[in-house]
C-alpha atoms as a PDB file:
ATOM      1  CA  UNK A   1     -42.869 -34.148-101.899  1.00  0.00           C
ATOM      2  CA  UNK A   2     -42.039 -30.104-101.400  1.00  0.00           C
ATOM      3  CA  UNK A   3     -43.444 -29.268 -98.306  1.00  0.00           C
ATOM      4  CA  UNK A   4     -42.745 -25.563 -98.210  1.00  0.00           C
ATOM      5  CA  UNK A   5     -43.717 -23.565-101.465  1.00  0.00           C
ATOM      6  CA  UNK A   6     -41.075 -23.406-104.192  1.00  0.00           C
ATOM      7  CA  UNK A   7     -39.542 -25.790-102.248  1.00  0.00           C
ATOM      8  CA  UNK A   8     -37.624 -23.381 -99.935  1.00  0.00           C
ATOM      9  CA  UNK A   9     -37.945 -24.673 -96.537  1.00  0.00           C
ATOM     10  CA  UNK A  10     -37.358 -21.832 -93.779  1.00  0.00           C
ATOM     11  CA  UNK A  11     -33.389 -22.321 -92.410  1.00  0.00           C
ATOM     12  CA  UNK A  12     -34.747 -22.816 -88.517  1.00  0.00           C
ATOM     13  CA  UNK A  13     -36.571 -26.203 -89.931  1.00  0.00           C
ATOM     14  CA  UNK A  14     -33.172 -27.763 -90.133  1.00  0.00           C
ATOM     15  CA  UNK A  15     -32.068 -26.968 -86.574  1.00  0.00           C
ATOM     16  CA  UNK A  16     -31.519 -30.346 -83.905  1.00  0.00           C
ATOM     17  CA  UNK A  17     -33.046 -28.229 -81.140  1.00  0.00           C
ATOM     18  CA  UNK A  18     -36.681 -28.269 -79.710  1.00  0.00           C
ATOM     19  CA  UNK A  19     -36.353 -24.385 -80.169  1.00  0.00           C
ATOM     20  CA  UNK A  20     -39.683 -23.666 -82.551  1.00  0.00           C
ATOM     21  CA  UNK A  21     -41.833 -20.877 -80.845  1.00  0.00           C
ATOM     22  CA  UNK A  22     -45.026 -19.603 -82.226  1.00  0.00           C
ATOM     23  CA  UNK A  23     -43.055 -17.152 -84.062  1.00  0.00           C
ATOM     24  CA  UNK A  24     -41.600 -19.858 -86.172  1.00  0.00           C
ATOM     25  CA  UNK A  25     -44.748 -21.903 -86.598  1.00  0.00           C
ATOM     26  CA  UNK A  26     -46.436 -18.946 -88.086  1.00  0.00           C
ATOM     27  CA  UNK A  27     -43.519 -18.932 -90.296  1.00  0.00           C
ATOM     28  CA  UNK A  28     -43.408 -22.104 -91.501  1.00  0.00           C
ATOM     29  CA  UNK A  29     -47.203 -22.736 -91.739  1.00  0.00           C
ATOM     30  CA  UNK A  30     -47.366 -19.636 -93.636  1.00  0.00           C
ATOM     31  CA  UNK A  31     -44.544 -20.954 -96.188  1.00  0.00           C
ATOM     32  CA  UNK A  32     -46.080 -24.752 -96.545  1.00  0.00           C
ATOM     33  CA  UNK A  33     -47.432 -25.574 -99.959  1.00  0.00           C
ATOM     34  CA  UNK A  34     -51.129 -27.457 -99.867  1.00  0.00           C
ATOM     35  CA  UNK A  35     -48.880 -31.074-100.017  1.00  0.00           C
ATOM     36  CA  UNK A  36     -47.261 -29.860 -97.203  1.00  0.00           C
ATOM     37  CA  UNK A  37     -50.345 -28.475 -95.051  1.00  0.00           C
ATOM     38  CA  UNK A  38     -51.745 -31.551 -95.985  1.00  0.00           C
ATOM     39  CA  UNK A  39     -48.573 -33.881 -94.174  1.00  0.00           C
ATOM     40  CA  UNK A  40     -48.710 -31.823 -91.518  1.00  0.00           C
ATOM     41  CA  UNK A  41     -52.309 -32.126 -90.926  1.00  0.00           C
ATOM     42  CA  UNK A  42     -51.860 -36.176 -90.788  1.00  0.00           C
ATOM     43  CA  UNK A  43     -48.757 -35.810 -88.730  1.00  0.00           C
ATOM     44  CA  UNK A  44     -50.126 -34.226 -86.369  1.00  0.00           C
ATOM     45  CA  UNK A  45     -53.555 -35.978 -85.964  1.00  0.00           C
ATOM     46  CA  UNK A  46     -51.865 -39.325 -85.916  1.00  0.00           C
ATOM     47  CA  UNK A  47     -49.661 -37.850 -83.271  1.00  0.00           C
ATOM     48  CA  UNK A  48     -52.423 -35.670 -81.105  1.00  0.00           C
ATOM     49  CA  UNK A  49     -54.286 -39.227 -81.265  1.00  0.00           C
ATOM     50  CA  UNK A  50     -51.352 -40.904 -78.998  1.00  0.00           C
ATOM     51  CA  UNK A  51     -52.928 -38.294 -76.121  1.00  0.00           C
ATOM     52  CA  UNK A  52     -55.835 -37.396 -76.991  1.00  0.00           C
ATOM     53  CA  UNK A  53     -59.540 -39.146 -78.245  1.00  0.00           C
ATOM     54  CA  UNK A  54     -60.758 -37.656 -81.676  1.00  0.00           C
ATOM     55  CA  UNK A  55     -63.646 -35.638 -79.906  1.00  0.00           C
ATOM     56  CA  UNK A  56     -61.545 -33.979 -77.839  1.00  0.00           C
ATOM     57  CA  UNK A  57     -58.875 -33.699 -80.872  1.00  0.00           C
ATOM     58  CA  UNK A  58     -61.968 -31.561 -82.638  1.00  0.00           C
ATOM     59  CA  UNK A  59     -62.862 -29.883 -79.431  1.00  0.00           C
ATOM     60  CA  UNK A  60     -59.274 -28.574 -79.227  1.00  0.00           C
ATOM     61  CA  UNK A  61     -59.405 -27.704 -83.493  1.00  0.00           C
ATOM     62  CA  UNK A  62     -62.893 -25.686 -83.248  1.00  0.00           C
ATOM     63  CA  UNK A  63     -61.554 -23.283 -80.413  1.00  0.00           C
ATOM     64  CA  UNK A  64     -58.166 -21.857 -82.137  1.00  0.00           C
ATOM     65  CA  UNK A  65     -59.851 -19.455 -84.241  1.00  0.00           C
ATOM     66  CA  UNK A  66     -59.428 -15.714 -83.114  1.00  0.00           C
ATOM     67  CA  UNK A  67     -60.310 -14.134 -79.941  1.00  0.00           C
ATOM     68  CA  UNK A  68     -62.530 -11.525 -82.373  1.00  0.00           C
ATOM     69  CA  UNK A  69     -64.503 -14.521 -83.034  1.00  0.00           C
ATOM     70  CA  UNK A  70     -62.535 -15.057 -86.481  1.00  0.00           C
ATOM     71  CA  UNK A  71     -61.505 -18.119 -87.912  1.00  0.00           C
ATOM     72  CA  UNK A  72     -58.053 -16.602 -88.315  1.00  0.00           C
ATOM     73  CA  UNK A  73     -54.995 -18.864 -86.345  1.00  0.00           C
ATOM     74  CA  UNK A  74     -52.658 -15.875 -86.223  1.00  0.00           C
END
């Protein structure tokens, strides 16, 4: 599976450290191919749902959009 398009994943999504800031997210969600938005997606759900119940998982999704009232994350 190529998570990042044309398979180039960014360097920083190699490193050992819990270093990613929202800098790098951007990055690398910007860079995933569908596949990979789609992993993520399901990584992240089945890990949100160790914390959190699926209504408030939702909740949580339905209030990133933009402070302009967008739907755009960044």
């Amino acid at each position: 599976m190529t998570l990042f398009k044309n398979g180039k994943k960014p360097p920083f999504m190699n490193s050992e450290e819990k270093d990613l800031n929202p800098a790098k997210v951007e990055y690398a969600v910007r860079n995933m191919s569908y596949v990979g938005l789609q992993a993520m997606a399901v990584y992240g759900l089945l890990l949100l749902g160790k914390f959190k119940s699926p209504a408030e998982i939702c909740r949580d999704l339905e209030t990133l959009g933009g402070e302009d009232g967008t739907d755009e994350l960044f």
